[in-house]
C-alpha atoms as a PDB file:
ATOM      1  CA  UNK A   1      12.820 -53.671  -9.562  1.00  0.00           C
ATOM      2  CA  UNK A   2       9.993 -55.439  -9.312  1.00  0.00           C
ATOM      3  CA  UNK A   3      10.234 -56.629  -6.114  1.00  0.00           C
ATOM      4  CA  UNK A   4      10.520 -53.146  -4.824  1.00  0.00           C
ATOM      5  CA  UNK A   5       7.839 -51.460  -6.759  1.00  0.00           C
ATOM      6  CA  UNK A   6       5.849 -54.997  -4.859  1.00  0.00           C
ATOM      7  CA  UNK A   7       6.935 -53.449  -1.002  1.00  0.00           C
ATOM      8  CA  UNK A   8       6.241 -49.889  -1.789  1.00  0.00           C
ATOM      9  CA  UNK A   9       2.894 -50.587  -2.803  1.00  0.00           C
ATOM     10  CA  UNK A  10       2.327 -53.269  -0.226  1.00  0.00           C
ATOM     11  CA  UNK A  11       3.774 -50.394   2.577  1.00  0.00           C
ATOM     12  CA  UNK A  12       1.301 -47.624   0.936  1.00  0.00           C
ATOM     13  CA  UNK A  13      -1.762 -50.187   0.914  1.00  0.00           C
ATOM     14  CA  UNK A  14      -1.739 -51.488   4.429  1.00  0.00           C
ATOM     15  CA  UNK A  15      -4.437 -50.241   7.327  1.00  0.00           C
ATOM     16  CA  UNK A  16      -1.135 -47.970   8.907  1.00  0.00           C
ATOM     17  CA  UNK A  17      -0.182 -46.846   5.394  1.00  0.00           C
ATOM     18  CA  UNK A  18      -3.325 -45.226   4.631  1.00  0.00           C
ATOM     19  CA  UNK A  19      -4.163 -44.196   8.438  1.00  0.00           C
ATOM     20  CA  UNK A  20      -1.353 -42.108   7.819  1.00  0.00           C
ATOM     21  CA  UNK A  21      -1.630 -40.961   4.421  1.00  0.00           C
ATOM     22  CA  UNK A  22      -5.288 -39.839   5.702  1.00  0.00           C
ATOM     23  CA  UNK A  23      -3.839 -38.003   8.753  1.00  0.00           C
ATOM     24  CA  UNK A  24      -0.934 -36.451   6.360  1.00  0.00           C
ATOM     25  CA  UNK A  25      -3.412 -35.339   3.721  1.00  0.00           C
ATOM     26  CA  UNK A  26      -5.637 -33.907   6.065  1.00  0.00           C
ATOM     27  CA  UNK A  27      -2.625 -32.139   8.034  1.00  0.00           C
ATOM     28  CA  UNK A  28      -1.564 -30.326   4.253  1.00  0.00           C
ATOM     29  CA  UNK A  29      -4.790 -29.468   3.567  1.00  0.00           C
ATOM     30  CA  UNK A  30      -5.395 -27.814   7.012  1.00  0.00           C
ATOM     31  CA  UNK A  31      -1.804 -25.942   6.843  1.00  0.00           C
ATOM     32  CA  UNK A  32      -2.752 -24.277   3.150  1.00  0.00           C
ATOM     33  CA  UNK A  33      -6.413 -23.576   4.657  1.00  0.00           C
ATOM     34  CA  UNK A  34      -5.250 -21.059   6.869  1.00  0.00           C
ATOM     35  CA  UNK A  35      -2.497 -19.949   4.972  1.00  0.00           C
ATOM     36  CA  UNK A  36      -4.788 -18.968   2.109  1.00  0.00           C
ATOM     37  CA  UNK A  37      -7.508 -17.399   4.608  1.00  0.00           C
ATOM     38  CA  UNK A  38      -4.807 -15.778   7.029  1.00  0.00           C
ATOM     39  CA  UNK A  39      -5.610 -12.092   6.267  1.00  0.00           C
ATOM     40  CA  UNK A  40      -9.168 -12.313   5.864  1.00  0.00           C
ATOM     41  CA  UNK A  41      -8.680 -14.620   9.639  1.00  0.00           C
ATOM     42  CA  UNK A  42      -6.773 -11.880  11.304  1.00  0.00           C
ATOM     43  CA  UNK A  43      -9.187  -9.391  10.204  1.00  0.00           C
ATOM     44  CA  UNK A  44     -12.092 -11.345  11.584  1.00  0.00           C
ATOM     45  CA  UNK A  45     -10.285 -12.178  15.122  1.00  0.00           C
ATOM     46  CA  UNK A  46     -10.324  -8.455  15.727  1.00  0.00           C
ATOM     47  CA  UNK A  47     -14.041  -7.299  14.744  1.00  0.00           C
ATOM     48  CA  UNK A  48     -15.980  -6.949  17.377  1.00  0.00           C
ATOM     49  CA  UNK A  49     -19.754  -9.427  17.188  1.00  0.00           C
ATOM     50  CA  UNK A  50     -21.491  -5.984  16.142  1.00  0.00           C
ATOM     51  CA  UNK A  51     -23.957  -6.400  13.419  1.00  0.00           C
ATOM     52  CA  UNK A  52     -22.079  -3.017  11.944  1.00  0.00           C
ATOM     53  CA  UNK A  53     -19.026  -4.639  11.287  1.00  0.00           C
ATOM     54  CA  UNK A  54     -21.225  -6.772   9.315  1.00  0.00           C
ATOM     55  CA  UNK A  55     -20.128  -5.843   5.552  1.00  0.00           C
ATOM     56  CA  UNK A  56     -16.196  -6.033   6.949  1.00  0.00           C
ATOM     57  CA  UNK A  57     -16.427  -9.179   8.176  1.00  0.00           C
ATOM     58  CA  UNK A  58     -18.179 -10.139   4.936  1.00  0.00           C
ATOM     59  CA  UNK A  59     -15.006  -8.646   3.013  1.00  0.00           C
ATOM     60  CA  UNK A  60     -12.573 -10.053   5.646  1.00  0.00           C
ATOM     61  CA  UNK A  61     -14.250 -13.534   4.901  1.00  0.00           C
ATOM     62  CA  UNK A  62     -14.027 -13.343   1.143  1.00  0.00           C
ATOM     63  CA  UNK A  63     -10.480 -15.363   1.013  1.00  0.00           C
ATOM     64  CA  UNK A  64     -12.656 -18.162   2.880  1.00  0.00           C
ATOM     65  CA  UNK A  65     -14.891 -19.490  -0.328  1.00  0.00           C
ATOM     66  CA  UNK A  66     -11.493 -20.240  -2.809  1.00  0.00           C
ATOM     67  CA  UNK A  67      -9.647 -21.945  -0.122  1.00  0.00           C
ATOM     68  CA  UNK A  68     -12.456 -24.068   1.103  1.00  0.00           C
ATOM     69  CA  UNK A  69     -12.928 -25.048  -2.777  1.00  0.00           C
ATOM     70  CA  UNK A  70      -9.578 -26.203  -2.720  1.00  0.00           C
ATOM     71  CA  UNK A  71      -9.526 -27.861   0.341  1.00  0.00           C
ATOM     72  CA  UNK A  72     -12.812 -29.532  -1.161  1.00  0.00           C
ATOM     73  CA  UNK A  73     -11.041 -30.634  -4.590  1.00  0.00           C
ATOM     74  CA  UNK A  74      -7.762 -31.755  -3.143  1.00  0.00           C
ATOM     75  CA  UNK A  75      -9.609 -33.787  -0.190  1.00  0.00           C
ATOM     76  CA  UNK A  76     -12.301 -35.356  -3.152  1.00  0.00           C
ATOM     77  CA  UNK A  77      -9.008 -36.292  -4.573  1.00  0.00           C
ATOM     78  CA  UNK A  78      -6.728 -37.015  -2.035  1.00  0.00           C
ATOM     79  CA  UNK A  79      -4.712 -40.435  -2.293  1.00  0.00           C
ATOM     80  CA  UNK A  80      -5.201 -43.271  -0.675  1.00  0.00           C
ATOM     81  CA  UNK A  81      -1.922 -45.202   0.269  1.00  0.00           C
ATOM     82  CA  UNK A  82       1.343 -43.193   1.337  1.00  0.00           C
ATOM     83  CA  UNK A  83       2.856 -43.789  -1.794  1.00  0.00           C
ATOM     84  CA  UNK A  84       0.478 -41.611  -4.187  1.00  0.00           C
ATOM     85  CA  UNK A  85       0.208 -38.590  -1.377  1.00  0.00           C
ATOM     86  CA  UNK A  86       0.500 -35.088  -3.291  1.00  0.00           C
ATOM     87  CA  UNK A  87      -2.441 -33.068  -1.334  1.00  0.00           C
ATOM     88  CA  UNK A  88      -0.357 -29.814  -1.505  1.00  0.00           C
ATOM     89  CA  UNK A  89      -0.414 -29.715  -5.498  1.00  0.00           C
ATOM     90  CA  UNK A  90      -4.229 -30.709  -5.459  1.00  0.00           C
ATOM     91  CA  UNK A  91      -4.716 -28.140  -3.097  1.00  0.00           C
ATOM     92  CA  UNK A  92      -2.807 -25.831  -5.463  1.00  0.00           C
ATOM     93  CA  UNK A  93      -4.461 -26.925  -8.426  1.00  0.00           C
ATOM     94  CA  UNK A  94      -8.128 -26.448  -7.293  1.00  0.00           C
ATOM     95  CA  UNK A  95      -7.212 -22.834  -5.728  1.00  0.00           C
ATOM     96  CA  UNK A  96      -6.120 -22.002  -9.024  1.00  0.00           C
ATOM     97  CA  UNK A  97      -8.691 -23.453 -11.399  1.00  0.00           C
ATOM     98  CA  UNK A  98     -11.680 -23.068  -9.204  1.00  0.00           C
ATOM     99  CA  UNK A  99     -10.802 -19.354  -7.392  1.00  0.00           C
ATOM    100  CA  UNK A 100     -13.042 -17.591  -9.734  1.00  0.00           C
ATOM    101  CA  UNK A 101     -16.127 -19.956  -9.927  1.00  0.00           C
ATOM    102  CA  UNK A 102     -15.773 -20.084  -6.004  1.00  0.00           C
ATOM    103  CA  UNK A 103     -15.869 -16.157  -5.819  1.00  0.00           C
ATOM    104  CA  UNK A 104     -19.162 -16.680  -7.923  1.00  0.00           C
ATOM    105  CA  UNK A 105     -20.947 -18.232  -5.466  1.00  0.00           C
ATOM    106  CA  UNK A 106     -19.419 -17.220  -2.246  1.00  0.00           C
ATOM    107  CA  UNK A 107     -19.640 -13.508  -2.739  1.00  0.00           C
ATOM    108  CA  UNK A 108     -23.228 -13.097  -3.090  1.00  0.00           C
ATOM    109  CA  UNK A 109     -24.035 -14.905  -0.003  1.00  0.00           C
ATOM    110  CA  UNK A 110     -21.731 -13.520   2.000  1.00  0.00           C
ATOM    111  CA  UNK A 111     -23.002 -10.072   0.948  1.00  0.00           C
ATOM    112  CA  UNK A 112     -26.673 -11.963   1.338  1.00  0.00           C
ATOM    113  CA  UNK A 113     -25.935 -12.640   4.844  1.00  0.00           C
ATOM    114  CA  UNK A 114     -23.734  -9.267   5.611  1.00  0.00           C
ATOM    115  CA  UNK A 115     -27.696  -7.408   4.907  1.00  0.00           C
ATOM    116  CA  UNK A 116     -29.685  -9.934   6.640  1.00  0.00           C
ATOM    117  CA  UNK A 117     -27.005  -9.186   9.506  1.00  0.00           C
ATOM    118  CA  UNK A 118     -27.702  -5.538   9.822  1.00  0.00           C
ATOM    119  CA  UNK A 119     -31.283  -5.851   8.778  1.00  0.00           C
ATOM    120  CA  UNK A 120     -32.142  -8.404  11.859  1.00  0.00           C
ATOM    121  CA  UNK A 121     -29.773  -6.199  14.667  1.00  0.00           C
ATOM    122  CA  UNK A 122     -31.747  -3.032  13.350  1.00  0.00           C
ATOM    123  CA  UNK A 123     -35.209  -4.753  13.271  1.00  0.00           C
ATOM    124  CA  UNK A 124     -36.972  -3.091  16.099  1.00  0.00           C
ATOM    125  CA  UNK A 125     -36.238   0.373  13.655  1.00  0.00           C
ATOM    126  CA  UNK A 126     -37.312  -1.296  11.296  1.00  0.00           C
ATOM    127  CA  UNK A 127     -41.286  -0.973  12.074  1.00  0.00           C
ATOM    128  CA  UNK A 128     -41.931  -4.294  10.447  1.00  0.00           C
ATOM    129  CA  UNK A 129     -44.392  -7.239  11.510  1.00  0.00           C
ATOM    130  CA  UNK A 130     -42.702  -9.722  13.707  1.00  0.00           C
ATOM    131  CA  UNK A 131     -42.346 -12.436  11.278  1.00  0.00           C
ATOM    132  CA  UNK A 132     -40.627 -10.878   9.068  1.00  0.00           C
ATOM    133  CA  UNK A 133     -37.631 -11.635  11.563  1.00  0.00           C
ATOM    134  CA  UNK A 134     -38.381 -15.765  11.076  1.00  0.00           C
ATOM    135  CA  UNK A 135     -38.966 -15.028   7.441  1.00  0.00           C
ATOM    136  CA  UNK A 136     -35.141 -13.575   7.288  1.00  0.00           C
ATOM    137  CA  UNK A 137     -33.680 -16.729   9.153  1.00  0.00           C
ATOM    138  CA  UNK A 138     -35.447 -18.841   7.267  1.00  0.00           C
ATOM    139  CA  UNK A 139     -33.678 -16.969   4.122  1.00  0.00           C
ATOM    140  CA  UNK A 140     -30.637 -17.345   5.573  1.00  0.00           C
ATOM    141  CA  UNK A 141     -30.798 -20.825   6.466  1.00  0.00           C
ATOM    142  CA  UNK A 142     -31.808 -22.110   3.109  1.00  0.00           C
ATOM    143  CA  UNK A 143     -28.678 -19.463   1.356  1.00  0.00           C
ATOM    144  CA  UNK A 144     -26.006 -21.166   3.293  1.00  0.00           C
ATOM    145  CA  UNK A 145     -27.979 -24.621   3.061  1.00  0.00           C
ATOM    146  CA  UNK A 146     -27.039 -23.591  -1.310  1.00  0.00           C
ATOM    147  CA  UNK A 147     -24.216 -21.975  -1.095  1.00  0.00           C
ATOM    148  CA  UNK A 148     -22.712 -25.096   0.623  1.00  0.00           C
ATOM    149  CA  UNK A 149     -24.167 -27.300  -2.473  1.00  0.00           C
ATOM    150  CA  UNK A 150     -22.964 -24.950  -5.002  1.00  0.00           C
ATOM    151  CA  UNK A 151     -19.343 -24.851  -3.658  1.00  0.00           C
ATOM    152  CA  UNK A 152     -18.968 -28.378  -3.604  1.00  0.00           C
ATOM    153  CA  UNK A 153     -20.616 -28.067  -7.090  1.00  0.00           C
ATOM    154  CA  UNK A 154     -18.063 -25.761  -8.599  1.00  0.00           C
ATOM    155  CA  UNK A 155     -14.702 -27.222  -6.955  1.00  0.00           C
ATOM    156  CA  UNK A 156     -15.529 -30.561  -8.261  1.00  0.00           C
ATOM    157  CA  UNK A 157     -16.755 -30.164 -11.913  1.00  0.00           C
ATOM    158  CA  UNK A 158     -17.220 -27.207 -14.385  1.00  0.00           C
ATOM    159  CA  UNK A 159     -20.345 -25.896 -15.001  1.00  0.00           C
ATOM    160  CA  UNK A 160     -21.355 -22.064 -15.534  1.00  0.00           C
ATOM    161  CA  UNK A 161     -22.078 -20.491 -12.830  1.00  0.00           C
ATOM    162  CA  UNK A 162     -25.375 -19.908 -13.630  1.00  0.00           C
ATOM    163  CA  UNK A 163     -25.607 -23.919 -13.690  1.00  0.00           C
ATOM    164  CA  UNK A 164     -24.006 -24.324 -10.615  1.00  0.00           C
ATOM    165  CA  UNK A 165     -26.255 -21.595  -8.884  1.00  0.00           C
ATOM    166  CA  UNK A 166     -29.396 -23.650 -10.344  1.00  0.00           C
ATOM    167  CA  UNK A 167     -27.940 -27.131  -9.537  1.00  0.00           C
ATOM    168  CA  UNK A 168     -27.024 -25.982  -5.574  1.00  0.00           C
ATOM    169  CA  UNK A 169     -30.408 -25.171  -5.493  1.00  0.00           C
ATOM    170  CA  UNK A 170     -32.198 -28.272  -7.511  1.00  0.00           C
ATOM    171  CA  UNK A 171     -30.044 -30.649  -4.893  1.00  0.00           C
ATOM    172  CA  UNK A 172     -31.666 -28.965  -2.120  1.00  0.00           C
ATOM    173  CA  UNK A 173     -34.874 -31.150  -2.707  1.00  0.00           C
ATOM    174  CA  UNK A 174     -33.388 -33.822  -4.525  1.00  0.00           C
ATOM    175  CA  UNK A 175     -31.421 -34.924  -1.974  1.00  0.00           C
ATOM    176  CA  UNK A 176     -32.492 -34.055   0.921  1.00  0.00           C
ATOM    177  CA  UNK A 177     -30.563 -36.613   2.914  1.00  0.00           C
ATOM    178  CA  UNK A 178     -27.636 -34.328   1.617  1.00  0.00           C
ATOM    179  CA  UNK A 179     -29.330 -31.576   2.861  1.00  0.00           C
ATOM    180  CA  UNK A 180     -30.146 -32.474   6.664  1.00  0.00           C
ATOM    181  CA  UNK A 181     -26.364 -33.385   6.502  1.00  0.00           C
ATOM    182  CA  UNK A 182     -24.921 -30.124   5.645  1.00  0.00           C
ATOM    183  CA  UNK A 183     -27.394 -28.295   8.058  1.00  0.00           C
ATOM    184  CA  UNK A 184     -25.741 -30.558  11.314  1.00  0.00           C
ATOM    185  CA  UNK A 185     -22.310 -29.221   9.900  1.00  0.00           C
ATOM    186  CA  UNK A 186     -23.696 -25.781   9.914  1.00  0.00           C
ATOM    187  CA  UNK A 187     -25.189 -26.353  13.055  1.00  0.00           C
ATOM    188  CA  UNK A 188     -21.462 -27.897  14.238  1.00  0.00           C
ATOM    189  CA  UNK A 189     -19.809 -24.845  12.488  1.00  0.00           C
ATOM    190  CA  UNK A 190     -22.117 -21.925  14.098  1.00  0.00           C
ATOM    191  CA  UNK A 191     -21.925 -23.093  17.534  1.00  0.00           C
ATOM    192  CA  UNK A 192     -17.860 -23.306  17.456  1.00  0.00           C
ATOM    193  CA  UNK A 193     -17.797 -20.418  16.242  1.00  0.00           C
ATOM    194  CA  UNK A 194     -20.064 -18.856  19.261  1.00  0.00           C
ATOM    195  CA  UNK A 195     -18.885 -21.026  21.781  1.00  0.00           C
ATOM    196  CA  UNK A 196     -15.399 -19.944  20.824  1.00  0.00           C
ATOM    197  CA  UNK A 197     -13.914 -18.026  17.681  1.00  0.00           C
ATOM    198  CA  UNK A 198     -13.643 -18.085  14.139  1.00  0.00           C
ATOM    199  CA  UNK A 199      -9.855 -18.724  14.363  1.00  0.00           C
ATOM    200  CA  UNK A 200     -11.122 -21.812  16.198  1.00  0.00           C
ATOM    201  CA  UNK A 201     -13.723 -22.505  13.338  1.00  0.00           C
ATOM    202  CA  UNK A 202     -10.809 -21.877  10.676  1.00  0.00           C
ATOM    203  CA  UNK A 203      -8.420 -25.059  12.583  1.00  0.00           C
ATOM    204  CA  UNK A 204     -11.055 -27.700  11.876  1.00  0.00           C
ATOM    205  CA  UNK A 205     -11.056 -26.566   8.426  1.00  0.00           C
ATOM    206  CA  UNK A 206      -9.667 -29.779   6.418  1.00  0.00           C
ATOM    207  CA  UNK A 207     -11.872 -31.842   8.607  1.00  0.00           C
ATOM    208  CA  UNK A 208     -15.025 -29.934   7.567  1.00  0.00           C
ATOM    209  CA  UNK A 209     -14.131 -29.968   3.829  1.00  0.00           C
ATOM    210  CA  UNK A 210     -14.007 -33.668   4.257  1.00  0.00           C
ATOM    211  CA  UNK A 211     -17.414 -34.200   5.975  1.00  0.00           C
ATOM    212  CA  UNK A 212     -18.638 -31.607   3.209  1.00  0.00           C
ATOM    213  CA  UNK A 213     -17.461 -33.980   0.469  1.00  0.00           C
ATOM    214  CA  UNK A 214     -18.799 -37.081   2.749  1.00  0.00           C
ATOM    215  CA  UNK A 215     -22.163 -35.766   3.616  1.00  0.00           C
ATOM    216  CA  UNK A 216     -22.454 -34.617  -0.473  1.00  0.00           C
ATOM    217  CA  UNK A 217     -21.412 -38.329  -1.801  1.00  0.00           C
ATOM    218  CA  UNK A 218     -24.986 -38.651  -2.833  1.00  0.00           C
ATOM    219  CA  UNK A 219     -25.144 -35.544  -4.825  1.00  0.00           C
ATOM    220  CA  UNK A 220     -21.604 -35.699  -6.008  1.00  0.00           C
ATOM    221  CA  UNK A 221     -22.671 -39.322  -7.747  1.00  0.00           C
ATOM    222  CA  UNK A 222     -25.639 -38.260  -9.330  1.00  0.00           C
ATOM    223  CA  UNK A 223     -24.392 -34.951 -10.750  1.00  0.00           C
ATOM    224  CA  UNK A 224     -21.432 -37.683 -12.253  1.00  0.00           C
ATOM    225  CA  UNK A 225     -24.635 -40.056 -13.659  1.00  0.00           C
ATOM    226  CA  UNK A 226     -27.316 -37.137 -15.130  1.00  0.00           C
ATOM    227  CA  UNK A 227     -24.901 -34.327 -15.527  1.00  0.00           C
ATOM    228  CA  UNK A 228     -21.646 -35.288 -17.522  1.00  0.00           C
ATOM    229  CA  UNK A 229     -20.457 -37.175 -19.880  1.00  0.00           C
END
């Protein structure tokens, strides 16, 4: 017996073991993604780029937040030889414990961004000074720049969302090597979704979670030090 528990964790441990337990959990992960966000998907791949489909496309995108938590949680967690792989009931798990505190967060800005949307298409109406354009980007920039800190926040520890709001917000300074990070995925995120689709944006899912929880390791490990027990 012990000789075969000894081969099933030398198998699991080796460079092709985890290689494919990576590729495996990543696959899951990216399969559950788009299950979870299919409507909202669907719904997206058929609005037209018109700054008045703005507050549908917010509501289409709502399923986006929880499964993005999950993917988050059940990457953080994922494990690491082929014998310990469960990423589909991690994935579960954090949908279920964290689709609430997820909603928290991701509503608002979406909602943020859905009247920043119509506000910058309708800004020549709008009679206001010129930079009050930059002044909206800027907003917007620095609201997806938090909302990325606070859902990586709330899918890996429990806080109240008022906590996690302040803490997505305090890391934004604190760590700003964490911060230029998340704007180059942004950066990586916006332009596939111009240069192509959302539905393209939504495949690459899993592997954006994971540079998420990469690019946040410094965060992640000082919220663990300062912030609980």
């Amino acid at each position: 017996m012990d000789d075969v528990a000894a081969v099933r964790r030398e198998f699991g441990e080796g460079p092709l073991g985890r290689a494919a337990a990576f590729v495996y959990s990543l696959l899951v992960v990216e399969l559950l993604f788009l299950l979870t966000t299919f409507p909202g998907l669907i719904g997206l791949m058929f609005l037209g780029r018109d700054a008045s489909n703005a507050i549908v496309a917010a509501a289409c995108a709502l399923p986006i937040g929880p499964a993005l938590s999950a993917a988050l949680y059940a990457l953080h967690r994922r494990g690491r030889d082929l014998t310990e792989l469960r990423p589909a009931a991690a994935f579960w798990r954090g949908y279920r414990i964290n689709v609430r505190p997820a909603l928290a967060v991701f509503t608002p800005w979406l909602a943020w961004m859905a009247v920043i949307a119509v506000n910058l298409a309708n800004f020549d109406a709008a009679a206001v000074p010129g930079w009050w354009a930059g002044l909206l980007v800027v907003v917007a920039v620095a609201a997806t720049l938090w909302v990325a800190n606070a859902l990586v926040i709330t899918s890996l520890f429990t806080f109240r969302a008022i906590d996690v709001a302040r803490l997505g917000a305090y890391f934004l300074g604190r760590t700003p090597g964490v911060t230029l990070g998340t704007a180059g995925l942004v950066i990586a995120a916006t332009g596939i979704t111009l240069i192509s689709s959302e539905a393209v944006l939504a495949l690459f899912g899993s592997v954006l979670a994971l540079a998420l929880t990469r690019t946040a390791g410094p965060m992640i490990n000082e919220i663990q030090r300062e912030f609980t027990a």
